[in-house]
N, C-alpha and C. Protein backbone atom coordinates (compact mmCIF):
# COMPACT_ATOMS: atom_id res chain seq x y z
N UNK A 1 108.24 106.19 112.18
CA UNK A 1 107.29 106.09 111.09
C UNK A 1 106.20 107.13 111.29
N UNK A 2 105.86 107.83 110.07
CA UNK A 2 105.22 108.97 110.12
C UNK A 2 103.98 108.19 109.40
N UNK A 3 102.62 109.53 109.35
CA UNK A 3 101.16 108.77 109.42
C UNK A 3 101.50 108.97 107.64
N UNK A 4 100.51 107.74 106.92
CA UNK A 4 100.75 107.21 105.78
C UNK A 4 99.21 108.17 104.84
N UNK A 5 99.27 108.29 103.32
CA UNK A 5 98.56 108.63 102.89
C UNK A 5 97.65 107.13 102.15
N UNK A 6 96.26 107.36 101.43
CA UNK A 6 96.22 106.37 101.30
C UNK A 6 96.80 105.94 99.57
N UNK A 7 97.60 106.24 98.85
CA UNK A 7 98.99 106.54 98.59
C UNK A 7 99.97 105.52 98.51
N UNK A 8 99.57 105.43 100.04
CA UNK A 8 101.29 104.95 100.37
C UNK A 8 102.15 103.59 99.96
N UNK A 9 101.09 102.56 99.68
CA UNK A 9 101.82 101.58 99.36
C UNK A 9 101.49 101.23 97.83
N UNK A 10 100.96 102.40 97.32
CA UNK A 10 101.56 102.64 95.77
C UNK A 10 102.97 103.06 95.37
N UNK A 11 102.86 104.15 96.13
CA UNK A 11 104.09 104.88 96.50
C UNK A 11 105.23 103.57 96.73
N UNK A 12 105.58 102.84 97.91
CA UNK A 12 106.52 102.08 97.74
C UNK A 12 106.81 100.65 96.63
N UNK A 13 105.29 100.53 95.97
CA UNK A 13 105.07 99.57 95.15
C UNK A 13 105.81 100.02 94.12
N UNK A 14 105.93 101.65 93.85
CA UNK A 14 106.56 101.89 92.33
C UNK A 14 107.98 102.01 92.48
N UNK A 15 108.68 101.64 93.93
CA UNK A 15 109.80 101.77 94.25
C UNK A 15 110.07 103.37 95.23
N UNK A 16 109.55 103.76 95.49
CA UNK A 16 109.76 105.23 95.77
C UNK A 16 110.72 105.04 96.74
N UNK A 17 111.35 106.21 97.06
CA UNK A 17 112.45 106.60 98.20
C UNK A 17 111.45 107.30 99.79
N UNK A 18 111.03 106.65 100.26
CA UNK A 18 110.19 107.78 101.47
C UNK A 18 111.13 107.96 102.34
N UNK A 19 110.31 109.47 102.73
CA UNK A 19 111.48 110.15 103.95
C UNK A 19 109.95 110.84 104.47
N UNK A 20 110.70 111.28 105.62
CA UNK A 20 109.46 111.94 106.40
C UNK A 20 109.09 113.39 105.92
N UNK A 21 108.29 113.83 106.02
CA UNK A 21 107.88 115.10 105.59
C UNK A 21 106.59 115.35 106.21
N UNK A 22 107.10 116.59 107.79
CA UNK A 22 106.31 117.21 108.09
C UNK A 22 105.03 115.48 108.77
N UNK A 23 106.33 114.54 109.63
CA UNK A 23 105.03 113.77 110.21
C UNK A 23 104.73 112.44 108.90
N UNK A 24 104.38 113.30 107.75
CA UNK A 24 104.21 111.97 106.83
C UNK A 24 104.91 111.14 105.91
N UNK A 25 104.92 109.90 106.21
CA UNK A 25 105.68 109.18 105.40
C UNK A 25 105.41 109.70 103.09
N UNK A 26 106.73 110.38 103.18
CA UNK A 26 106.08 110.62 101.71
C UNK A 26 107.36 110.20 100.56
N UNK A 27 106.86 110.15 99.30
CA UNK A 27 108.11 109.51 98.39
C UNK A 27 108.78 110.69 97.78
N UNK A 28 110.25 110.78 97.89
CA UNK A 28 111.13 111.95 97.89
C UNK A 28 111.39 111.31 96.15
N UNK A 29 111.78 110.49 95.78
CA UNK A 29 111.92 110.32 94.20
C UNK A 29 111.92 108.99 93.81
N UNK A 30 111.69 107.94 92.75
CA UNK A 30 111.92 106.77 92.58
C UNK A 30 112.65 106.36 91.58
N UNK A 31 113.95 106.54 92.23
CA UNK A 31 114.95 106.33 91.56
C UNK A 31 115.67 107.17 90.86
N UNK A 32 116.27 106.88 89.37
CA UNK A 32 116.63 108.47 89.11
C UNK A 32 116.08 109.40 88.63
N UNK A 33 116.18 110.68 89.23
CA UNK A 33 115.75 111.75 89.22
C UNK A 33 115.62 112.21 87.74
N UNK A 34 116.81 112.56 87.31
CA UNK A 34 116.69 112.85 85.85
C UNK A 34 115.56 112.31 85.02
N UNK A 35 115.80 110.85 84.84
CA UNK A 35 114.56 109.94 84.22
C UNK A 35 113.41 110.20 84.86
N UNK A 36 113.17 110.53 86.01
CA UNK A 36 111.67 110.55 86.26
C UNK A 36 111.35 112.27 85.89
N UNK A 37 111.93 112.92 86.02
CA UNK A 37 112.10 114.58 85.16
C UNK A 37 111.47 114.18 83.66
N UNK A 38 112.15 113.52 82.88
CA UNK A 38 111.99 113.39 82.07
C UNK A 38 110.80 112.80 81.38
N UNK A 39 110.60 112.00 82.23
CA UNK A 39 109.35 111.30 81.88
C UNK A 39 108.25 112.06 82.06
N UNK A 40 108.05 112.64 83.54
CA UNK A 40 106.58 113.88 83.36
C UNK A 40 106.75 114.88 82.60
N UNK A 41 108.18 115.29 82.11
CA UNK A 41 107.96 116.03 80.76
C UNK A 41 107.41 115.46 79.28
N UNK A 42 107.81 114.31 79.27
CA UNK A 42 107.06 113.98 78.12
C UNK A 42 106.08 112.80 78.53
N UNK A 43 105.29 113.38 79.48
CA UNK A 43 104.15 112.69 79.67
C UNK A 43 103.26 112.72 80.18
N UNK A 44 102.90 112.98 81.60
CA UNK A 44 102.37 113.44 83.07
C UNK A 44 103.04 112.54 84.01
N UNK A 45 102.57 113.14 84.65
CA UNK A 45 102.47 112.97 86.47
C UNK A 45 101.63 113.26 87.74
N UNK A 46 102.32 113.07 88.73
CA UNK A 46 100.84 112.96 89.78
C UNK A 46 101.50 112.92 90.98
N UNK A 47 101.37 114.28 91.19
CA UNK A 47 101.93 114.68 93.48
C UNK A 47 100.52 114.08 93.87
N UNK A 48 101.11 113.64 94.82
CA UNK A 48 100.07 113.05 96.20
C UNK A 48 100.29 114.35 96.76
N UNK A 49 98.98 115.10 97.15
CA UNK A 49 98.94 115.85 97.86
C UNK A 49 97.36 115.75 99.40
N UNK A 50 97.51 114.44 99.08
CA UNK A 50 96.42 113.60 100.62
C UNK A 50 96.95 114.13 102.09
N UNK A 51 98.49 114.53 101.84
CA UNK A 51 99.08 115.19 103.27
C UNK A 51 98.58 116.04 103.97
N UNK A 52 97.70 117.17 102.56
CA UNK A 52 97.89 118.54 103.02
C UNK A 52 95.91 118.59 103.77
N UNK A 53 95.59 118.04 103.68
CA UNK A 53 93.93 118.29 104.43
C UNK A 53 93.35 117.20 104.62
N UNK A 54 92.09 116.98 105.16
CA UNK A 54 91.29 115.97 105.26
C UNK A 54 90.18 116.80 104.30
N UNK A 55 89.51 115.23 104.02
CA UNK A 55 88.16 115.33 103.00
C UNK A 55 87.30 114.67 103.54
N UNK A 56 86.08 115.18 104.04
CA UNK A 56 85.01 114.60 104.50
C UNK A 56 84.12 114.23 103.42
N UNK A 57 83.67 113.09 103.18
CA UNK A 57 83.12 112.70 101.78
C UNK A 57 81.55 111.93 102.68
């Protein structure tokens, strides 16, 4: 188990597929691909990108 974003148990809440990436537990797709293609085309979407730095707030 790789370190989690805070993300992450959205991420498995919407069903996601996680695999490791680079250390972090991250969601590779949820479910099928096509349909979820499809859907941020006609709609939006949203990369977690919490992996890539820290934020000092």
């Amino acid at each position: 188990m790789g370190s989690k974003t805070p993300l992450y148990k959205q991420h498995v809440a919407a069903g996601a597929r996680i695999v490791d990436f680079g250390g972090w537990d991250m969601p590779l797709h949820y479910g099928s691909q096509k349909e979820e293609h499809h859907a941020v085309r006609s709609n939006a979407g949203v990369f977690d990108v919490s992996h890539m730095t820290i934020v000092d707030l």
